[in-house]
C-alpha atoms as a PDB file:
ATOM      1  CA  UNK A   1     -82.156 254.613 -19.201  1.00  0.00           C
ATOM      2  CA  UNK A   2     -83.881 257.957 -19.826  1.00  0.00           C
ATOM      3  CA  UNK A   3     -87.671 259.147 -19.096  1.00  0.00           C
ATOM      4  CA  UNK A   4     -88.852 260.458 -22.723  1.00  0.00           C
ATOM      5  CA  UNK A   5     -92.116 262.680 -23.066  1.00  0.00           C
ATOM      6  CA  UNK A   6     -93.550 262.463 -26.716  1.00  0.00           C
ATOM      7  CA  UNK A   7     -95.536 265.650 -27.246  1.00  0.00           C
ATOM      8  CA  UNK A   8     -97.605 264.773 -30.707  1.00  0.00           C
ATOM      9  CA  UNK A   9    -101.713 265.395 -31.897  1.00  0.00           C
ATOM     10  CA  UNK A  10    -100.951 261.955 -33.965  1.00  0.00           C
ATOM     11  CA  UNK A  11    -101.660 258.733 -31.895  1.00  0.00           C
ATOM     12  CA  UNK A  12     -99.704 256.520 -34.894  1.00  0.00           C
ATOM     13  CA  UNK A  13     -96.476 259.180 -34.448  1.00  0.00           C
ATOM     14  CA  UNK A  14     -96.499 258.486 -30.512  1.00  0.00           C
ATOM     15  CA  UNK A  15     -97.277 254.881 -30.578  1.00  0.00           C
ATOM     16  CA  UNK A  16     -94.242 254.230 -33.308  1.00  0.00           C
ATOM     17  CA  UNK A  17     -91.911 255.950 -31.436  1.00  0.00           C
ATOM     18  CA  UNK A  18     -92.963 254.898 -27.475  1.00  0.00           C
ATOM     19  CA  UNK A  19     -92.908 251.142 -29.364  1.00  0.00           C
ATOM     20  CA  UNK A  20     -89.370 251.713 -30.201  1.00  0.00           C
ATOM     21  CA  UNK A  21     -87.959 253.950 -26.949  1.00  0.00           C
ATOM     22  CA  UNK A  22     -89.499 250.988 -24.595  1.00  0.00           C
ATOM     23  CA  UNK A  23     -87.862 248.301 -26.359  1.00  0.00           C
ATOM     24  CA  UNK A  24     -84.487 250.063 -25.925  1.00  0.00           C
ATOM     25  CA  UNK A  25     -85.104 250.430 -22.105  1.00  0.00           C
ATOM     26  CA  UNK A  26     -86.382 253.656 -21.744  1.00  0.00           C
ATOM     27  CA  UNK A  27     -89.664 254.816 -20.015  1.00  0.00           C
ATOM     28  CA  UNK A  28     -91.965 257.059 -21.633  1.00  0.00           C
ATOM     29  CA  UNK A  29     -94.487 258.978 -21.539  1.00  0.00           C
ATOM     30  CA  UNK A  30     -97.402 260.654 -24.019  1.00  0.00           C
ATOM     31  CA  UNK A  31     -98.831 264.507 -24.689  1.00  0.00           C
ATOM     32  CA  UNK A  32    -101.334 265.078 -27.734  1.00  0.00           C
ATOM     33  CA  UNK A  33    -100.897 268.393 -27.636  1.00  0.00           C
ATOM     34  CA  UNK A  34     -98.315 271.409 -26.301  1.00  0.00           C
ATOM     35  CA  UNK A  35    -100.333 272.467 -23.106  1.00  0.00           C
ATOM     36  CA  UNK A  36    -100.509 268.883 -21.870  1.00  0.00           C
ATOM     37  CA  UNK A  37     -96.531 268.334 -22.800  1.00  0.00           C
ATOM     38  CA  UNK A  38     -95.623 271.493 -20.506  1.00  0.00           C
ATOM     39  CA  UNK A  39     -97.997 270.235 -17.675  1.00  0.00           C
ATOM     40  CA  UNK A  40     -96.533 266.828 -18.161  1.00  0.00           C
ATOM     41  CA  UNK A  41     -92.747 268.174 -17.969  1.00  0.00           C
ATOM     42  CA  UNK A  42     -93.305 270.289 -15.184  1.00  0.00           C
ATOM     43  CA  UNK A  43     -94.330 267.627 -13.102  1.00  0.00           C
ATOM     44  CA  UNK A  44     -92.777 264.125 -14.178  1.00  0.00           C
ATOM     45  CA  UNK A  45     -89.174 266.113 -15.221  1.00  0.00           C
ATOM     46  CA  UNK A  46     -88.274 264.242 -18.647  1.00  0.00           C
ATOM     47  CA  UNK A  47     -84.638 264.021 -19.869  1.00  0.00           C
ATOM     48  CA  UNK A  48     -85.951 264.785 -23.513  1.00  0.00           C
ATOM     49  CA  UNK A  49     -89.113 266.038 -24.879  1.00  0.00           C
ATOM     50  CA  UNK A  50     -89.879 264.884 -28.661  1.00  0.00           C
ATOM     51  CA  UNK A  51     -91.839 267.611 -29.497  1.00  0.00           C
ATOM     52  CA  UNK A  52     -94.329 268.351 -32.720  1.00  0.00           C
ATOM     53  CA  UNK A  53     -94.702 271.430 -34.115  1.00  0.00           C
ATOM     54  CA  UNK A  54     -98.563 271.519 -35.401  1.00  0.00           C
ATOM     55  CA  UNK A  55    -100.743 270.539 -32.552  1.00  0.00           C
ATOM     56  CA  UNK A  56    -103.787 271.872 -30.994  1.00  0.00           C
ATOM     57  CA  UNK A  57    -104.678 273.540 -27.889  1.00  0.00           C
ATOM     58  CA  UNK A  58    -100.806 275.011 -27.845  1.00  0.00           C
ATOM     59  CA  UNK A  59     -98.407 274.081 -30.560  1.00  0.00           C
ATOM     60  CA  UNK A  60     -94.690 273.192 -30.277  1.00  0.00           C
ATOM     61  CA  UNK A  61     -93.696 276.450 -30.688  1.00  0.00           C
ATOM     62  CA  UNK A  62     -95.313 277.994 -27.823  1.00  0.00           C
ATOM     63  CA  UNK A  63     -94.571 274.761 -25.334  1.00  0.00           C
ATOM     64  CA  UNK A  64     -90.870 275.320 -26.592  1.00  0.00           C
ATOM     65  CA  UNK A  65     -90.655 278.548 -25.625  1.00  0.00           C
ATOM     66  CA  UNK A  66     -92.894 277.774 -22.252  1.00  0.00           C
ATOM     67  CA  UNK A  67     -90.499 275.062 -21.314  1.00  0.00           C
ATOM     68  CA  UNK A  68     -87.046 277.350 -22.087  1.00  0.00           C
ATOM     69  CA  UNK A  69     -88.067 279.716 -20.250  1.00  0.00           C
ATOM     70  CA  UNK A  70     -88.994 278.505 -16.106  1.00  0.00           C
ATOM     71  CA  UNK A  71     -86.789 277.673 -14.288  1.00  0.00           C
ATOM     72  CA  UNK A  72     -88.272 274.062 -13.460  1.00  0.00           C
ATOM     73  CA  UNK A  73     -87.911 272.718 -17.428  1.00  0.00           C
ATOM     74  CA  UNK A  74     -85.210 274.979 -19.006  1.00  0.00           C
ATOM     75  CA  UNK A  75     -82.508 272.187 -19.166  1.00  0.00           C
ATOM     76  CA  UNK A  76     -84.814 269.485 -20.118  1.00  0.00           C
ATOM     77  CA  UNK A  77     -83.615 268.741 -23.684  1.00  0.00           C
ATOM     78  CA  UNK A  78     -86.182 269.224 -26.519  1.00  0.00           C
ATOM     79  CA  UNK A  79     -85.811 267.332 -30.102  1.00  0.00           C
ATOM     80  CA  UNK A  80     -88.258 269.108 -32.680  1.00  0.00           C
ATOM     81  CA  UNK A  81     -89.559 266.556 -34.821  1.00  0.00           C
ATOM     82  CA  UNK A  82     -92.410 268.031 -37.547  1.00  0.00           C
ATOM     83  CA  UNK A  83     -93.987 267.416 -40.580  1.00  0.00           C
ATOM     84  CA  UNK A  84     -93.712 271.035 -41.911  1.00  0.00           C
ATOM     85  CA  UNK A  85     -92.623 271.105 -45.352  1.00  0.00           C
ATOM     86  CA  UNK A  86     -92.550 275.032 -45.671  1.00  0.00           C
ATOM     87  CA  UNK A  87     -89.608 277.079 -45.024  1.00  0.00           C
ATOM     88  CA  UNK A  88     -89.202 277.148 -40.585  1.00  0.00           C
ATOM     89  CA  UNK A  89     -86.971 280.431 -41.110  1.00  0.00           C
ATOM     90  CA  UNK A  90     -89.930 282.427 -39.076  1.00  0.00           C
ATOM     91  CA  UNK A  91     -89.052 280.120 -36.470  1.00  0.00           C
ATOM     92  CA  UNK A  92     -85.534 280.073 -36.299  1.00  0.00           C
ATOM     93  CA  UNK A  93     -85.039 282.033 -32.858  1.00  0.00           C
ATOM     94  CA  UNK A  94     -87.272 279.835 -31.392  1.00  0.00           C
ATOM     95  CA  UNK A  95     -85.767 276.593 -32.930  1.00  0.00           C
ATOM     96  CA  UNK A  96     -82.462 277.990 -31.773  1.00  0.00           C
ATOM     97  CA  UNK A  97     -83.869 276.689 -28.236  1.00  0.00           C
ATOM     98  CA  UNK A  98     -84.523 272.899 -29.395  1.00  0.00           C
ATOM     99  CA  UNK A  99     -81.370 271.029 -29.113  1.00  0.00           C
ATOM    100  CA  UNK A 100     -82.241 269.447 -32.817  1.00  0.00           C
ATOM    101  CA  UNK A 101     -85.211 269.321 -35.565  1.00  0.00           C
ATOM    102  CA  UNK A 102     -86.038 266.599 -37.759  1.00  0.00           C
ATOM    103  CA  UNK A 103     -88.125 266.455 -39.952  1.00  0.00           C
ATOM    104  CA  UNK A 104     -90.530 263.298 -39.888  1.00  0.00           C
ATOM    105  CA  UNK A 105     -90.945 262.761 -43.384  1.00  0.00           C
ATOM    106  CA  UNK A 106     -87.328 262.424 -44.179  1.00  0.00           C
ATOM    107  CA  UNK A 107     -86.709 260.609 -40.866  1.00  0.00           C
ATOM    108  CA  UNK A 108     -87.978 257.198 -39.822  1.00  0.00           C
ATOM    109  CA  UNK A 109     -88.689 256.795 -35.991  1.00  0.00           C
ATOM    110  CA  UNK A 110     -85.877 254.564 -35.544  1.00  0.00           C
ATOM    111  CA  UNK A 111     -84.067 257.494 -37.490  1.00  0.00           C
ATOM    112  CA  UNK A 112     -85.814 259.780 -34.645  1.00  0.00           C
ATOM    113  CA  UNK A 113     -85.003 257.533 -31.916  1.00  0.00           C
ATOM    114  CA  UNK A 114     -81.372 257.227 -32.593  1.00  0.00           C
ATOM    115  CA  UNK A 115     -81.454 261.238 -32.681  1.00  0.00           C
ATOM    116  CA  UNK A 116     -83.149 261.204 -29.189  1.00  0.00           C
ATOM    117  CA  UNK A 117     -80.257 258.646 -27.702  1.00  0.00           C
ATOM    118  CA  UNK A 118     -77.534 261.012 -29.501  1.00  0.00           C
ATOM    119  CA  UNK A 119     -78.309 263.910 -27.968  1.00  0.00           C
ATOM    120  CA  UNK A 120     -78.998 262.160 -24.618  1.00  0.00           C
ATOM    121  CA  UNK A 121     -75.319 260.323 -24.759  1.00  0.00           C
ATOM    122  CA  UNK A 122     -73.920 263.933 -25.169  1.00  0.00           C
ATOM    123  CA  UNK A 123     -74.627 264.891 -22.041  1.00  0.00           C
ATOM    124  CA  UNK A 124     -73.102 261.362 -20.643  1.00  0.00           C
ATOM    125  CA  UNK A 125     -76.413 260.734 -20.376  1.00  0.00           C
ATOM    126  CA  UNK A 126     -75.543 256.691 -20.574  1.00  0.00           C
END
């Protein structure tokens, strides 16, 4: 199965969706905020990174564009998954990076989950 890093500043967000990923056989792992999710992908090498937009320290934005660019974590697969209601247009180059976005409020986690194991099984992942 795959190795998952949840980037998110909400414990309840991470804990829903690690619940969910572990029961389907997949090992994952936790970041509460961008900095920590690039450190954490740089060394442990996820398949996916479920990554929040609005977090402290560095937000999704900036990890995305951290982890896109070295060498060492441009083809891990990101999924943006954010609670921004506003219009992400200002971010659209960057979100061009992400292999998907959700949105969390229109999305349950299993909804989030199934996205992660989609865009895993198109790479053959499984």
């Amino acid at each position: 199965m795959a190795h998952i890093l949840i980037a998110d500043d909400d414990k309840i967000t991470r804990q829903l969706l690690k619940t969910r990923l572990l029961r389907r056989g997949h090992s994952v792992e936790e970041a509460k905020d961008g900095k920590e999710a690039v450190e954490t992908a740089k060394k442990d090498k996820p398949d996916i990174v479920v990554l929040d937009i609005t977090m402290p320290v560095m937000n999704g934005i900036d990890a995305l564009k951290i982890l896109k660019s070295e060498e060492s974590t441009k083809g891990i697969d990101v999924l943006i998954a954010t609670n921004i209601r506003q219009d992400l247009s200002s971010y659209a180059d960057t979100l061009k990076l992400a292999q998907d976005v959700v949105k969390k409020y229109e999305n349950s986690p299993d909804d989030i989950v199934r996205r992660v194991e989609e865009i895993l099984g198109a790479k053959d992942f499984f």
